[in-house]
C-alpha atoms as a PDB file:
ATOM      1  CA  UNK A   1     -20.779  25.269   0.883  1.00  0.00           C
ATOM      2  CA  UNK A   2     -16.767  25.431   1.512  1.00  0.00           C
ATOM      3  CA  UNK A   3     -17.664  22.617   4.655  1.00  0.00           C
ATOM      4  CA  UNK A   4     -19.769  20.791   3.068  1.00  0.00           C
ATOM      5  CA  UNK A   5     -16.832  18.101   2.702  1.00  0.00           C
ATOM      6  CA  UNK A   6     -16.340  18.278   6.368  1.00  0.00           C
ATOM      7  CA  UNK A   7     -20.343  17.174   6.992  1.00  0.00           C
ATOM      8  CA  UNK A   8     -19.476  14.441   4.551  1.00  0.00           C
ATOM      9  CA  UNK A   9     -16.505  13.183   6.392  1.00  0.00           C
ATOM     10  CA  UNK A  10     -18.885  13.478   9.824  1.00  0.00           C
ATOM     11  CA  UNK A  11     -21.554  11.759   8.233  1.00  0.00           C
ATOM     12  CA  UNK A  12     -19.486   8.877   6.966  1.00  0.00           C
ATOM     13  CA  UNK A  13     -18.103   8.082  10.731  1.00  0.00           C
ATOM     14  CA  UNK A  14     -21.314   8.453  11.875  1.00  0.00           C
ATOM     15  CA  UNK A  15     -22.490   5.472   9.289  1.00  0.00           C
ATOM     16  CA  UNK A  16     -19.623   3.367  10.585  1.00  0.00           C
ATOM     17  CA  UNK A  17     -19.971   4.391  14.143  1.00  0.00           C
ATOM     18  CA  UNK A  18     -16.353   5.688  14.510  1.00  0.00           C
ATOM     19  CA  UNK A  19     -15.715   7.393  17.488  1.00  0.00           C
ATOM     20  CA  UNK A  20     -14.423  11.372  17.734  1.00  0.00           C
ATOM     21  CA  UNK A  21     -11.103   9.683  18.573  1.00  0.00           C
ATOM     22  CA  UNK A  22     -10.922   8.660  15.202  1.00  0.00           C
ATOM     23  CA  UNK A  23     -12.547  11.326  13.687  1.00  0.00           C
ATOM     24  CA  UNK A  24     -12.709  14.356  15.592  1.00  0.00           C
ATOM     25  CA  UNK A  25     -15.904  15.665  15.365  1.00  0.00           C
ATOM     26  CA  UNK A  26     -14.383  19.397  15.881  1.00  0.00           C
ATOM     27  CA  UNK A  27     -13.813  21.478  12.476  1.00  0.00           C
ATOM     28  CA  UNK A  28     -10.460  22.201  13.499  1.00  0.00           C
ATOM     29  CA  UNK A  29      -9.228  19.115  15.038  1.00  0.00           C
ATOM     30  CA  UNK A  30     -10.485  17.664  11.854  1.00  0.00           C
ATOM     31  CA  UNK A  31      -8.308  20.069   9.579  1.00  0.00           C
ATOM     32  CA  UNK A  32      -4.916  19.168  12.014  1.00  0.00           C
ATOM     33  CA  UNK A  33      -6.060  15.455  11.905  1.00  0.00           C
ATOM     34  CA  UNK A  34      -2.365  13.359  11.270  1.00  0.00           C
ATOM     35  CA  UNK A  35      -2.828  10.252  11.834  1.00  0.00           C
ATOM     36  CA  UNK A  36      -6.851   7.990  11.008  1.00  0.00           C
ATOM     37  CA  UNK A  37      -7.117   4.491  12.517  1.00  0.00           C
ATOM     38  CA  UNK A  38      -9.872   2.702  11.754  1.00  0.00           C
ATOM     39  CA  UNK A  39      -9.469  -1.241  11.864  1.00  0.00           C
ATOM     40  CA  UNK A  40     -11.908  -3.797  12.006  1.00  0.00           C
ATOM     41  CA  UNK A  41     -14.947  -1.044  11.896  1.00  0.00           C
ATOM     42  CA  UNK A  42     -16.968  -2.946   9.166  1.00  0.00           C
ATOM     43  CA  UNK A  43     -16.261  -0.028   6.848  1.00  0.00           C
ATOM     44  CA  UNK A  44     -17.371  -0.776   3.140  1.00  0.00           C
ATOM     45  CA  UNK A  45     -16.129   2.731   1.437  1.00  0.00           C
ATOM     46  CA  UNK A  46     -13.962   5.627   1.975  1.00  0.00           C
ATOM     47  CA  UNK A  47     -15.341   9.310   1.016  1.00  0.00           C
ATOM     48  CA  UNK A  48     -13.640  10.810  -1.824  1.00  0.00           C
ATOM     49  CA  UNK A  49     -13.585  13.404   0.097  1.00  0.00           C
ATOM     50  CA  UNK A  50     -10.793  11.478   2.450  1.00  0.00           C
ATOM     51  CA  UNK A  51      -8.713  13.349   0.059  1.00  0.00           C
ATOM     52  CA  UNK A  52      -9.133  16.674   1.926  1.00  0.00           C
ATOM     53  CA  UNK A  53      -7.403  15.378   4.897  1.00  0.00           C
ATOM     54  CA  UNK A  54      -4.111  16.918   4.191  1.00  0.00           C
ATOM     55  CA  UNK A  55      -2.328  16.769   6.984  1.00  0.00           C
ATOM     56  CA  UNK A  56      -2.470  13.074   7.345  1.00  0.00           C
ATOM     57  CA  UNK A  57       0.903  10.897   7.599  1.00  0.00           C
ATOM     58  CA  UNK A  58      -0.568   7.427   8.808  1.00  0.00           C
ATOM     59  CA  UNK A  59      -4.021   6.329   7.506  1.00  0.00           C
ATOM     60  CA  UNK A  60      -4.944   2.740   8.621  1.00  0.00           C
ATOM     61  CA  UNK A  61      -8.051   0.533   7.521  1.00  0.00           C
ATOM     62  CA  UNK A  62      -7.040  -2.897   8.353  1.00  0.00           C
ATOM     63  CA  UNK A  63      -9.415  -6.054   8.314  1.00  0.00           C
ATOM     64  CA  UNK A  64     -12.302  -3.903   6.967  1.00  0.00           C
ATOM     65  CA  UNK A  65     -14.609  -4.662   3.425  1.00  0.00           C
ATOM     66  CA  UNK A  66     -12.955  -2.256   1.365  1.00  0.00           C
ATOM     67  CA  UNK A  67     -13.585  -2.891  -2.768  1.00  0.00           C
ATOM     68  CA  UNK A  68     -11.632  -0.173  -3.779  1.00  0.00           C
ATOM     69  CA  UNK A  69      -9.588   3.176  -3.109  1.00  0.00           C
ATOM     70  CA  UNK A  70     -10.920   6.259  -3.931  1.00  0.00           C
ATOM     71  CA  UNK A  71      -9.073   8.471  -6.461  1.00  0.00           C
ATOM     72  CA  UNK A  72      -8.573  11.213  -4.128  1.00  0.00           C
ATOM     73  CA  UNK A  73      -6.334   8.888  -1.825  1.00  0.00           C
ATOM     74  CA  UNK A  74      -3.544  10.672  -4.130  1.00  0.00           C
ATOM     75  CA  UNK A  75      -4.233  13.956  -2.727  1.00  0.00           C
ATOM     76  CA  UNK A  76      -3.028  12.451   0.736  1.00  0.00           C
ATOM     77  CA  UNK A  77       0.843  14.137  -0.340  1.00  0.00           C
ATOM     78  CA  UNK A  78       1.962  13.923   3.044  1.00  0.00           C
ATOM     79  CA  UNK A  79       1.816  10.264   3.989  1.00  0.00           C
ATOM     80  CA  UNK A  80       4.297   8.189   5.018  1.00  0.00           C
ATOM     81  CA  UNK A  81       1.976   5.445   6.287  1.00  0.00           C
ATOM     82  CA  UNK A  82      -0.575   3.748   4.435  1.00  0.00           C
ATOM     83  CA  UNK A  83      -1.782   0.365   5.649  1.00  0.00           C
ATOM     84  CA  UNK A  84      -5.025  -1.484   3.946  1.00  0.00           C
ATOM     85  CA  UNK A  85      -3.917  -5.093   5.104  1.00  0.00           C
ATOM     86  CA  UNK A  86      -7.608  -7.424   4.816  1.00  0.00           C
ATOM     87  CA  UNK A  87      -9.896  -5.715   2.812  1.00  0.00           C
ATOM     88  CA  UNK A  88     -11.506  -7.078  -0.544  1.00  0.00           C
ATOM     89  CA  UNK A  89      -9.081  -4.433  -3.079  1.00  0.00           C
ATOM     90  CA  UNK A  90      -8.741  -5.345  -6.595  1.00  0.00           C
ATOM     91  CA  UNK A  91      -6.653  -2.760  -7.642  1.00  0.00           C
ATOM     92  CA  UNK A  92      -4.642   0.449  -6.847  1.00  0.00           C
ATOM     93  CA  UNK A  93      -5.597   3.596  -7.966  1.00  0.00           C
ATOM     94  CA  UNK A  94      -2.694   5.231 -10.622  1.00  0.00           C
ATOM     95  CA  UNK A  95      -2.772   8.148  -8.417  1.00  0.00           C
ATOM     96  CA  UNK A  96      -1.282   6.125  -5.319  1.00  0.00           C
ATOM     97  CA  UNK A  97       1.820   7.222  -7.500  1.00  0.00           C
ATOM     98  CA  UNK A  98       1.573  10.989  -6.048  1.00  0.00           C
ATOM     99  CA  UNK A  99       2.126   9.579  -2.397  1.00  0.00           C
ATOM    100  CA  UNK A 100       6.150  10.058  -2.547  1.00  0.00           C
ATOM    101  CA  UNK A 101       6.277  10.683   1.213  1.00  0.00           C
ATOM    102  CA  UNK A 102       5.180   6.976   1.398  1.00  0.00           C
ATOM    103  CA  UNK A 103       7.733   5.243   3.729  1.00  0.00           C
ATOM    104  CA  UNK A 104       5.343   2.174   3.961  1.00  0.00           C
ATOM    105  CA  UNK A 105       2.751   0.451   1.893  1.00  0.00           C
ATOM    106  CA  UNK A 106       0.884  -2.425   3.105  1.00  0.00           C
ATOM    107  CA  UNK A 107      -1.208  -4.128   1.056  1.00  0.00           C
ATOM    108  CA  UNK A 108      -1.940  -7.904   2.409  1.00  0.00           C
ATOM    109  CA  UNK A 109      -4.833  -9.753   2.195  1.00  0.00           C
ATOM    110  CA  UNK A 110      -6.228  -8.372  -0.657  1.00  0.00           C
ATOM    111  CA  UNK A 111      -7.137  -9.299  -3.860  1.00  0.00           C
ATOM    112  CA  UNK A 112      -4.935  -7.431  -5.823  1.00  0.00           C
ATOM    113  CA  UNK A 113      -4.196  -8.724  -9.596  1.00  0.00           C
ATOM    114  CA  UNK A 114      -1.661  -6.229 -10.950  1.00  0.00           C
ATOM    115  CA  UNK A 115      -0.196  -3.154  -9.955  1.00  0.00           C
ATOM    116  CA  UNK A 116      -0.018   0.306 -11.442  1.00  0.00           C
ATOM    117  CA  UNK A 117       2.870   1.632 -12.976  1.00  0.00           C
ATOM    118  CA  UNK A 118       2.557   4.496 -10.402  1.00  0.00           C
ATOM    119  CA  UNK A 119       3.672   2.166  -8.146  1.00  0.00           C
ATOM    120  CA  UNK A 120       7.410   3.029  -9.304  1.00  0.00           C
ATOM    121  CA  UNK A 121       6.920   6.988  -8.091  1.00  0.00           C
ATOM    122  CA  UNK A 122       7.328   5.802  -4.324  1.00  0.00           C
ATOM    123  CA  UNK A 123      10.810   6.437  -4.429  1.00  0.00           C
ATOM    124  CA  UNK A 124      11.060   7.160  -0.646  1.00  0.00           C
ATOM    125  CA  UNK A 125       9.531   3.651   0.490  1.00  0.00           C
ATOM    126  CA  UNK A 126      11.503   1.562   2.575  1.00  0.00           C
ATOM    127  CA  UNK A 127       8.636  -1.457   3.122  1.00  0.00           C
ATOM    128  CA  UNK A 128       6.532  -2.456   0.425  1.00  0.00           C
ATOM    129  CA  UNK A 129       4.285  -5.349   1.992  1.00  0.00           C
ATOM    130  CA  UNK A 130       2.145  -7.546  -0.710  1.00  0.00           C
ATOM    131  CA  UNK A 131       1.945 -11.060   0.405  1.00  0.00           C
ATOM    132  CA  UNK A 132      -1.415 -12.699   0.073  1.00  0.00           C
ATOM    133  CA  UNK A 133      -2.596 -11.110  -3.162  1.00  0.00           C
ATOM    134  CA  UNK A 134      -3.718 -12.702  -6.622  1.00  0.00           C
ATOM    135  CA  UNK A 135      -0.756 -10.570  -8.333  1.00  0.00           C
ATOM    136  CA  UNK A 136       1.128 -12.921 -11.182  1.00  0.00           C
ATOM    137  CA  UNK A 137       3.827 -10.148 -11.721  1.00  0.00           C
ATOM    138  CA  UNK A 138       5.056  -7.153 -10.499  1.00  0.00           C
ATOM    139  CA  UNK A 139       5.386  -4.112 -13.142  1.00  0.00           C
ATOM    140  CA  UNK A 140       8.793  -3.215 -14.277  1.00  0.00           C
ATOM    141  CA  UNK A 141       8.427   0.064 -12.709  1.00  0.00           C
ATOM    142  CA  UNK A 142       9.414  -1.125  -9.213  1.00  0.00           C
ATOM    143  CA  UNK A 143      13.167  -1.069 -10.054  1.00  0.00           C
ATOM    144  CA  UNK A 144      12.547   2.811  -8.974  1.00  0.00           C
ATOM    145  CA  UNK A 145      12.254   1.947  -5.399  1.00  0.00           C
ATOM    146  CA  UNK A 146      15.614   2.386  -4.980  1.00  0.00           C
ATOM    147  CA  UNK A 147      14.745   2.767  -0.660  1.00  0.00           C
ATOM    148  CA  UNK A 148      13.592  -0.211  -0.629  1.00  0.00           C
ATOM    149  CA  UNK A 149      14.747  -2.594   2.456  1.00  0.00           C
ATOM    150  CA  UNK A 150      12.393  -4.813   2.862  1.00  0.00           C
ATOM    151  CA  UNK A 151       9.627  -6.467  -0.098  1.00  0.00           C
ATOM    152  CA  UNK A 152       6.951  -9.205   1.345  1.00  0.00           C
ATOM    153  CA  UNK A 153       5.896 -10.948  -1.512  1.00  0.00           C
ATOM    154  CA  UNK A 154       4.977 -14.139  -1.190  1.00  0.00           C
ATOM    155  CA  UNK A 155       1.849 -14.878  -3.130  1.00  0.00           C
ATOM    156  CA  UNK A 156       1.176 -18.466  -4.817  1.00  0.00           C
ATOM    157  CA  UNK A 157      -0.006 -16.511  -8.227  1.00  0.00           C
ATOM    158  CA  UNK A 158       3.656 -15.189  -8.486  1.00  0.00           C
ATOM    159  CA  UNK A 159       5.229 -16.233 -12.296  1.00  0.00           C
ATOM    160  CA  UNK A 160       7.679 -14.003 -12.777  1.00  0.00           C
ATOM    161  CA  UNK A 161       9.327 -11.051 -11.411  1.00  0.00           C
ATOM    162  CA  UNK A 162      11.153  -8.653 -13.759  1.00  0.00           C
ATOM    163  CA  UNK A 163      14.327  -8.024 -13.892  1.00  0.00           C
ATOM    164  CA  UNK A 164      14.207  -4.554 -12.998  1.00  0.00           C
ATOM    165  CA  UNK A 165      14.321  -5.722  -9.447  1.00  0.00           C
ATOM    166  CA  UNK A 166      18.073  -6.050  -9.548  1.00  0.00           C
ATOM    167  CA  UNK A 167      18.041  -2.355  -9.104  1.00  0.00           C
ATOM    168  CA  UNK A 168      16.835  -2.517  -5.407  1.00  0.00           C
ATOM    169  CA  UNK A 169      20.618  -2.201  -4.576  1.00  0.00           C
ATOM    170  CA  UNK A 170      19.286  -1.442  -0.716  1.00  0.00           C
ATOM    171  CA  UNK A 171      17.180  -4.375  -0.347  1.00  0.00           C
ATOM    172  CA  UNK A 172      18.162  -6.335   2.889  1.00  0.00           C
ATOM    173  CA  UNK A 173      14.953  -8.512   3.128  1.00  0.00           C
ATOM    174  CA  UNK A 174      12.967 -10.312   0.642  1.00  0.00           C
ATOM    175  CA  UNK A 175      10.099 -12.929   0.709  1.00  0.00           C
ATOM    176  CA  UNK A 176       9.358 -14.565  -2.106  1.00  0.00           C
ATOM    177  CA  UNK A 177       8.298 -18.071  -0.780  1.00  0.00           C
ATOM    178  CA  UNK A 178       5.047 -19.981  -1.827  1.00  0.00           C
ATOM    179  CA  UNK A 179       5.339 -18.921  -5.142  1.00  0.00           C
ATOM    180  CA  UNK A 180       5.839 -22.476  -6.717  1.00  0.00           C
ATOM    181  CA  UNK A 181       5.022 -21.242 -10.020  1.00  0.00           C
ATOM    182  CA  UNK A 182       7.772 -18.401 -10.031  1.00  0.00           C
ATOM    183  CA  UNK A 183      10.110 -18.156 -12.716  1.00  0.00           C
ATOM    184  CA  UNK A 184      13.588 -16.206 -11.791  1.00  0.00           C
ATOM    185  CA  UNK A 185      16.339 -15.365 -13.966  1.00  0.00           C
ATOM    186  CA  UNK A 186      19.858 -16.203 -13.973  1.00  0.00           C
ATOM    187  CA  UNK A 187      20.918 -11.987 -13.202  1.00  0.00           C
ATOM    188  CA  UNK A 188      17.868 -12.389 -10.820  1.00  0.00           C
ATOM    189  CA  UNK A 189      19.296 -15.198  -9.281  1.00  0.00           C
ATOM    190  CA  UNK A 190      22.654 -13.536  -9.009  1.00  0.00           C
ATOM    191  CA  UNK A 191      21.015 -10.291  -7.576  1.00  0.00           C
ATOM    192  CA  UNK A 192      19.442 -12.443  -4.557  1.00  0.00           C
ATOM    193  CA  UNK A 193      22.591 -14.010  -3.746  1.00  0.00           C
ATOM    194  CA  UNK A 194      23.512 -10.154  -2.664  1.00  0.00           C
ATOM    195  CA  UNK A 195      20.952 -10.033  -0.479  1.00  0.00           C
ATOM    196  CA  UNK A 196      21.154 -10.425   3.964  1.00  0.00           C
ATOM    197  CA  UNK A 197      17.402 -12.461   3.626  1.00  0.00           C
ATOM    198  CA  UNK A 198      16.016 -14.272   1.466  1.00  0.00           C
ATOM    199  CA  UNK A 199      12.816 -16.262   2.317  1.00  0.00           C
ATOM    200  CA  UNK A 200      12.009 -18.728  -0.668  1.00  0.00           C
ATOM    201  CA  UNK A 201      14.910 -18.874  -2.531  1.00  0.00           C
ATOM    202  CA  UNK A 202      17.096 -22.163  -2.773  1.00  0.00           C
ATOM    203  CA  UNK A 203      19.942 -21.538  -4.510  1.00  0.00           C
ATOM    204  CA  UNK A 204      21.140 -24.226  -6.578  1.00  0.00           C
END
């Protein structure tokens, strides 16, 4: 009964034809697994059983049909690395909050409408990638990023950003072009003026 998760996690890359490169099909390469790479594989779910994979530090599902995260993607304490650019997502799970080894988060291509609070927990992320999303704002929450370098956020739905922002104090790169709807404060203003890039910001 104690691998019965295992099985699942075999049976699942067996559904999506993923090779034993991907996922070893060994108990205890499994159990050491660090990194999981599995772009453009067709895959429609992830187990919640994903969780179990403690060891990871890089999980990437790029250009796949993903609706949704699974809860248990919180359980994942050890990553620095997670990557879902080109699925279908809606949302984040709350629990993407417990990640705070996170160094980067890339989200693109999705159809993301709002973020989760949670989102502020990542304190060690450097690169926060959300460009191509449905998001109209960005919770007040992610003037806790206080690693951040770099924020791709260019996303047409964009009104506002909050002011919270200003607190990025080691942000070097920001895109906030095609946003034509985007509404910026004067102390926002002022804040980008400080910064080495600024994609979609004229300052008049």
């Amino acid at each position: 009964m104690q691998d019965d998760w295992i099985q699942e996690i075999w049976n699942w890359a067996d559904e999506f034809k993923l090779s034993d490169e991907e996922i070893p099909r060994n108990k205890d390469e499994l159990l050491g697994l660090t990194k999981l790479i599995c772009c453009d594989k067709q895959i429609t779910y992830l187990p919640n059983v994903i969780g179990n994979l403690t060891n990871l530090i890089k999980l990437d599902v790029s250009n796949n049909k993903l609706s949704e995260l699974p809860n248990s993607i919180g359980n994942l304490i050890n990553l620095m690395e997670l990557i879902v650019f080109g699925n279908t997502l809606t949302k984040l799970p709350n629990s993407i909050g417990n990640l705070t080894n996170l160094i980067d988060l890339d989200v693109c291509v999705n159809k993301i409408t709002k973020l989760p609070n949670s989102i502020g927990n990542l304190k060690n992320l450097t690169e926060f990638w959300i460009d191509n999303n449905e998001l109209t704002e960005l919770p007040n929450s992610i003037g806790n990023l206080t690693n951040l370098t770099e924020l791709h956020a260019y996303n047409p739905t964009f009104i506002k950003v909050p002011n919270s922002i200003t607190k990025l104090t080691n942000l070097e790169y920001i895109d906030i072009d095609e946003n034509p709807n985007l509404i910026l404060s004067e102390e926002i203003k002022e804040f980008l003026r400080t910064i080495k890039i600024v994609e979609g910001f004229e300052d008049n």
